[in-house]
Protein backbone atom coordinates (compact mmCIF):
# COMPACT_ATOMS: atom_id res chain seq x y z
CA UNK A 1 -5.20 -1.54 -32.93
CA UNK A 2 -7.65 -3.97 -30.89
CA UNK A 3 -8.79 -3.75 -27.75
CA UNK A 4 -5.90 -5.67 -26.59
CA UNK A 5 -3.83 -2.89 -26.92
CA UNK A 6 -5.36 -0.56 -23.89
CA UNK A 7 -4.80 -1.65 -20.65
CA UNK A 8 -5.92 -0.36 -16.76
CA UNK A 9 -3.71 1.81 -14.90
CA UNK A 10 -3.33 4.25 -12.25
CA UNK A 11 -2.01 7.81 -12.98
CA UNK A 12 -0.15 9.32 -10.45
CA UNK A 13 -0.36 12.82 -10.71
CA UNK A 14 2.94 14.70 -10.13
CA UNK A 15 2.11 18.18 -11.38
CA UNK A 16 -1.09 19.94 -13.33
CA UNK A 17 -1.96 22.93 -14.57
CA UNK A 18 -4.09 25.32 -12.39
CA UNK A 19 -7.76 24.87 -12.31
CA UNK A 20 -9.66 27.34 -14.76
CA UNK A 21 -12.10 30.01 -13.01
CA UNK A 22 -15.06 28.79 -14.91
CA UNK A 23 -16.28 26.83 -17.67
CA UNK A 24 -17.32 22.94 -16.52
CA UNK A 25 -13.96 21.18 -18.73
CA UNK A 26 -11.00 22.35 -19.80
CA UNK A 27 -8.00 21.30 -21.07
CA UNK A 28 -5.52 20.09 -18.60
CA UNK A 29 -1.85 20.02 -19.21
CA UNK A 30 -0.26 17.04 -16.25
CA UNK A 31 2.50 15.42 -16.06
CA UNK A 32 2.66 11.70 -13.94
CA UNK A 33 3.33 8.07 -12.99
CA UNK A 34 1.37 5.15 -15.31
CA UNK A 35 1.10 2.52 -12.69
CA UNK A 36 0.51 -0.63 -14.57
CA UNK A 37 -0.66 -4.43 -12.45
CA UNK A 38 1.58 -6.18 -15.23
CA UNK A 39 3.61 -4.00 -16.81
CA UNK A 40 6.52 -1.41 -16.42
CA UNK A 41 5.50 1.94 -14.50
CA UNK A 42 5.83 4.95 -17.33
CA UNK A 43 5.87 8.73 -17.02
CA UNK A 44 3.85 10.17 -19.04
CA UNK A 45 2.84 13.78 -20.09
CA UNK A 46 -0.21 14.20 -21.40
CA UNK A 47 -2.74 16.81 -21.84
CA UNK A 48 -6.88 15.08 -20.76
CA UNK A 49 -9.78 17.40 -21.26
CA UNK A 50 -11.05 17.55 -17.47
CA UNK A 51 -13.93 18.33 -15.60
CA UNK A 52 -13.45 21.46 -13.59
CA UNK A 53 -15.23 19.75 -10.53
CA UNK A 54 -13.08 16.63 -10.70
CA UNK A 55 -9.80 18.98 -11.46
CA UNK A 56 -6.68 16.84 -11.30
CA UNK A 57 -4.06 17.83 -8.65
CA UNK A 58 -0.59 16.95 -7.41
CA UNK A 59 -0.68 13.66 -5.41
CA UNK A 60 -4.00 12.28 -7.08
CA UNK A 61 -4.60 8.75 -8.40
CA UNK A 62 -6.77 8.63 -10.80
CA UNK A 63 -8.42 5.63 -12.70
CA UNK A 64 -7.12 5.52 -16.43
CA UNK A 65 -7.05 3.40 -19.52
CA UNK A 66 -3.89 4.03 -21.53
CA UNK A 67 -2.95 2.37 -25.07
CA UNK A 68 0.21 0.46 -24.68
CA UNK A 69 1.34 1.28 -28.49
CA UNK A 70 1.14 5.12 -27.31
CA UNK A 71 1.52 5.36 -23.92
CA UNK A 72 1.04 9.47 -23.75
CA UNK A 73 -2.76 8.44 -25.58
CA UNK A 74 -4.23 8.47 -21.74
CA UNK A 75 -8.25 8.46 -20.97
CA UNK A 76 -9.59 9.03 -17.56
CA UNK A 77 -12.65 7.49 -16.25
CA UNK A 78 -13.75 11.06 -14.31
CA UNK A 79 -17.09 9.52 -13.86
CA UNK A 80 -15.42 7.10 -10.95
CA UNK A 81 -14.34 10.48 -9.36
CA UNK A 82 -15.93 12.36 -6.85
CA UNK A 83 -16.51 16.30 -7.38
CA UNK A 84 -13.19 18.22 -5.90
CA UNK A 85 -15.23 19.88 -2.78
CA UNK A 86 -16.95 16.40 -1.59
CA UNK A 87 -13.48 14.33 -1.94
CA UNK A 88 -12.10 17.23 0.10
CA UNK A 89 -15.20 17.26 2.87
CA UNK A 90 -15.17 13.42 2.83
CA UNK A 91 -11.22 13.47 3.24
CA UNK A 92 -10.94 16.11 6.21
CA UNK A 93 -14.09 14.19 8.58
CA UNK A 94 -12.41 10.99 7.86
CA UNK A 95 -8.95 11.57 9.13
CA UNK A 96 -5.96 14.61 8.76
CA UNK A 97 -5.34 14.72 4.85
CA UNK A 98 -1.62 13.87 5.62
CA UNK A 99 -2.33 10.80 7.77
CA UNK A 100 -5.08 9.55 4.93
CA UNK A 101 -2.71 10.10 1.75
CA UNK A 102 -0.37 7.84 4.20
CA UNK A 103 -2.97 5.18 5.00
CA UNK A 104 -3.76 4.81 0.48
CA UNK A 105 0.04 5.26 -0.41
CA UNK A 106 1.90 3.59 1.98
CA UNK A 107 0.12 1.20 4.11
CA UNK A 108 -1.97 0.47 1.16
CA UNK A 109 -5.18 0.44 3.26
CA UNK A 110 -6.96 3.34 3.89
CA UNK A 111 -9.22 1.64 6.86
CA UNK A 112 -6.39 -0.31 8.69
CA UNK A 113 -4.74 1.06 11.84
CA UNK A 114 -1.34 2.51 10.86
CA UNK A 115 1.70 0.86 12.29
CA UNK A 116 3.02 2.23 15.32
CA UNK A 117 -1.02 2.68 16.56
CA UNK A 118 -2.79 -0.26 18.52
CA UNK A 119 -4.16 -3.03 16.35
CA UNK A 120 -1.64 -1.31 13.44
CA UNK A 121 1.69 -3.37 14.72
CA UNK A 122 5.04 -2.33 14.47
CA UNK A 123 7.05 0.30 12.70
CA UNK A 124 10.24 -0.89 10.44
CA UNK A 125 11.94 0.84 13.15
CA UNK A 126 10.60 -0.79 16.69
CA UNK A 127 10.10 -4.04 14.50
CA UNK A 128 14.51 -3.96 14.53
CA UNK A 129 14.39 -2.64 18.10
CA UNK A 130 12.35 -5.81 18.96
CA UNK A 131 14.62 -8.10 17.04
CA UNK A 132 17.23 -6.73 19.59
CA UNK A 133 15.23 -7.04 22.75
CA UNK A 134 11.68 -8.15 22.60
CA UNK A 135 10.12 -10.08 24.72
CA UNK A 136 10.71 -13.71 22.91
CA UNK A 137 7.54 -15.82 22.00
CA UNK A 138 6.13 -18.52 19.83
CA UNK A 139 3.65 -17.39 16.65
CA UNK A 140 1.01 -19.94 14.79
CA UNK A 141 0.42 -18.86 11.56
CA UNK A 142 -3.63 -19.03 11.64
CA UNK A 143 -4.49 -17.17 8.08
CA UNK A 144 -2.42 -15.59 4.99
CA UNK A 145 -3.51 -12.77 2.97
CA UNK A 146 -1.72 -11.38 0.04
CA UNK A 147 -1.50 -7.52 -0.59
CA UNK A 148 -1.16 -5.70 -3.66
CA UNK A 149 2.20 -3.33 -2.87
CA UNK A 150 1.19 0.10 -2.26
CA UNK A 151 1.43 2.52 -5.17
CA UNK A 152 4.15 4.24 -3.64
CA UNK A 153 6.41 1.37 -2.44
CA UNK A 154 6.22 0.32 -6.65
CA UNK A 155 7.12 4.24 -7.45
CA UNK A 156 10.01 4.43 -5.23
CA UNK A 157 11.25 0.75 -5.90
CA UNK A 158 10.76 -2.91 -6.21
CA UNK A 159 7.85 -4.66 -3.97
CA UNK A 160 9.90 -7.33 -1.91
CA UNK A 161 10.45 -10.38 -4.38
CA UNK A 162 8.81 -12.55 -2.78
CA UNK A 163 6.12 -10.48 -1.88
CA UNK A 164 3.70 -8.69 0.55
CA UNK A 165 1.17 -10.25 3.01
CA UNK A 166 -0.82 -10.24 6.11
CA UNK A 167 -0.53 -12.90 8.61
CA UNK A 168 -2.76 -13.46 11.77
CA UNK A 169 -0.50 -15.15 14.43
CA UNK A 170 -1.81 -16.95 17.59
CA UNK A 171 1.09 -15.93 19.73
CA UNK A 172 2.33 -18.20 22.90
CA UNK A 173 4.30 -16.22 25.52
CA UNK A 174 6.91 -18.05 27.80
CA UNK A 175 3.62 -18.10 30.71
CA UNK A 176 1.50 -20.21 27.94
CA UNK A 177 -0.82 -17.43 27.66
CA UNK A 178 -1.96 -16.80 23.99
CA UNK A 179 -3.45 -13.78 22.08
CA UNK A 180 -3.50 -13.22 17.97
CA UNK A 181 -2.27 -10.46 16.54
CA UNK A 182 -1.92 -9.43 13.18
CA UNK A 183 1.64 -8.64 10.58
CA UNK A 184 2.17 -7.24 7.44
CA UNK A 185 5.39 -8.51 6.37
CA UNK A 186 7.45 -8.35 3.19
CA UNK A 187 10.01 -11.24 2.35
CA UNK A 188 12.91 -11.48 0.47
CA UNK A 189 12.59 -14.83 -1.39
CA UNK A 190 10.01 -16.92 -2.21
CA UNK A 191 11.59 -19.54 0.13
CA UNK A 192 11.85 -17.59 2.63
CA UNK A 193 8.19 -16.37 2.35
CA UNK A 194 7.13 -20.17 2.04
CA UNK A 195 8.89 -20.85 5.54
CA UNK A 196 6.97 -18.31 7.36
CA UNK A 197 3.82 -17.55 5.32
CA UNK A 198 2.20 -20.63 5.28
CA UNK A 199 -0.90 -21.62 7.55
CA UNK A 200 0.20 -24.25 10.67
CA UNK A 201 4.05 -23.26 10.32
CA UNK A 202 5.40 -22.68 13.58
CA UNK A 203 7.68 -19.50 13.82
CA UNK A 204 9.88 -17.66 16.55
CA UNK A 205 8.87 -14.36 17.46
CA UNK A 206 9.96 -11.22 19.31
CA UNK A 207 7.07 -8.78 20.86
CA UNK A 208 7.02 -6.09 23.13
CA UNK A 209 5.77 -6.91 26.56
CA UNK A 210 3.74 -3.61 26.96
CA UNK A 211 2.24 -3.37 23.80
CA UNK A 212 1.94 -7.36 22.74
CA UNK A 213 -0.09 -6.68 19.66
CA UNK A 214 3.76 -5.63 18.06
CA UNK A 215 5.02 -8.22 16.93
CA UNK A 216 8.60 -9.34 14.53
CA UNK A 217 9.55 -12.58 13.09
CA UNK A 218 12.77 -13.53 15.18
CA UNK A 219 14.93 -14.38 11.53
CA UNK A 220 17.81 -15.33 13.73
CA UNK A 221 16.49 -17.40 15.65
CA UNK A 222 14.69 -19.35 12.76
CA UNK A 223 17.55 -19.81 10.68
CA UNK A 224 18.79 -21.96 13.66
CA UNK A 225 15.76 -24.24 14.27
């Protein structure tokens, strides 16, 4: 086999064996989630000779290189790992374990604000509560970022089809007064992401009046202009 045949991925760990009482490596038995950029997520069970300072547990990600003719024949770049007690320091002075596993997994972004918090926009939930009676404006579409799909949106299903992205918005209110703010927004269609996500497009918008920086595209209201 050539080198063609071992690709990147992320291993999601979903269960290990308990960390040994001594010795610096070990074998460790774990069983997880190959996360793949182009190819089909695999489970795998494997058992990785690990570093007892880097030991693997539930809820990890760790960097691996897997051969695609065998996926259980996994390698683990430990090296790119930080010893178990620092990751765990570093973790708890950065933010509440639970809010920072939320941040990587599901926002995909461990330094932006989480939705629902200011500068973090809305929630799925008050985005459909604005849809129903925000405050309606006018958006600009100033800038358009891609993002990868969070390793837990592609575990629990398919990324939107026509995929995930950030937009800044210059928002007009009904007064002519204008702010930006800043979406992440996943779209059904290609077309659909075309008609909103594209710099200079004009698009109707609902926010809330008290906290303007949450902000939904009005869908209604654009299928009618």
């Amino acid at each position: 086999m050539g080198p063609r045949d071992w690709t990147a991925a992320a291993l999601h760990v979903t269960e290990a064996d308990p960390p040994p009482r001594g010795g610096r490596h070990a074998p460790c038995r774990l069983t997880g989630v190959l996360l793949f950029d182009d190819h089909p997520q695999r489970e795998v069970i494997t058992t990785l000779r690990a570093p007892t300072a880097k030991w693997p547990c539930q809820g990890d990600q760790l960097p691996a290189t897997v051969r695609l003719s065998a996926p259980d024949t996994v390698t683990v770049s430990w090296h790119r790992l930080l010893p178990r007690d620092q990751l765990d320091a570093t973790t708890a002075q950065a933010t509440d374990s639970t809010e920072y596993l939320y941040r990587v997994n599901v926002v995909g972004d461990p330094g932006r604000p989480l939705p629902g918090s200011p500068g973090g926009g809305a929630t799925p939930q008050e985005a459909q509560a604005l849809i129903r009676s925000g405050e309606p404006a006018t958006a600009l579409v100033l800038n358009v970022t891609d993002v990868a799909a969070p390793w837990l949106l592609r575990l629990l299903s398919s990324p939107p089809p026509g995929g995930i992205v950030d937009l800044i918005l210059q928002i007009t209110r009904a007064d002519n007064t204008t702010y930006q703010a800043r979406i992440r927004i996943g779209f059904s269609t290609r077309e659909w992401r075309d008609r909103v996500a594209t710099v200079g497009a004009e698009v109707p918008v609902r926010i809330q009046s008290d906290e303007p920086d949450k902000v939904a595209i009005d869908a209604a209201a654009l299928e009618w202009s």
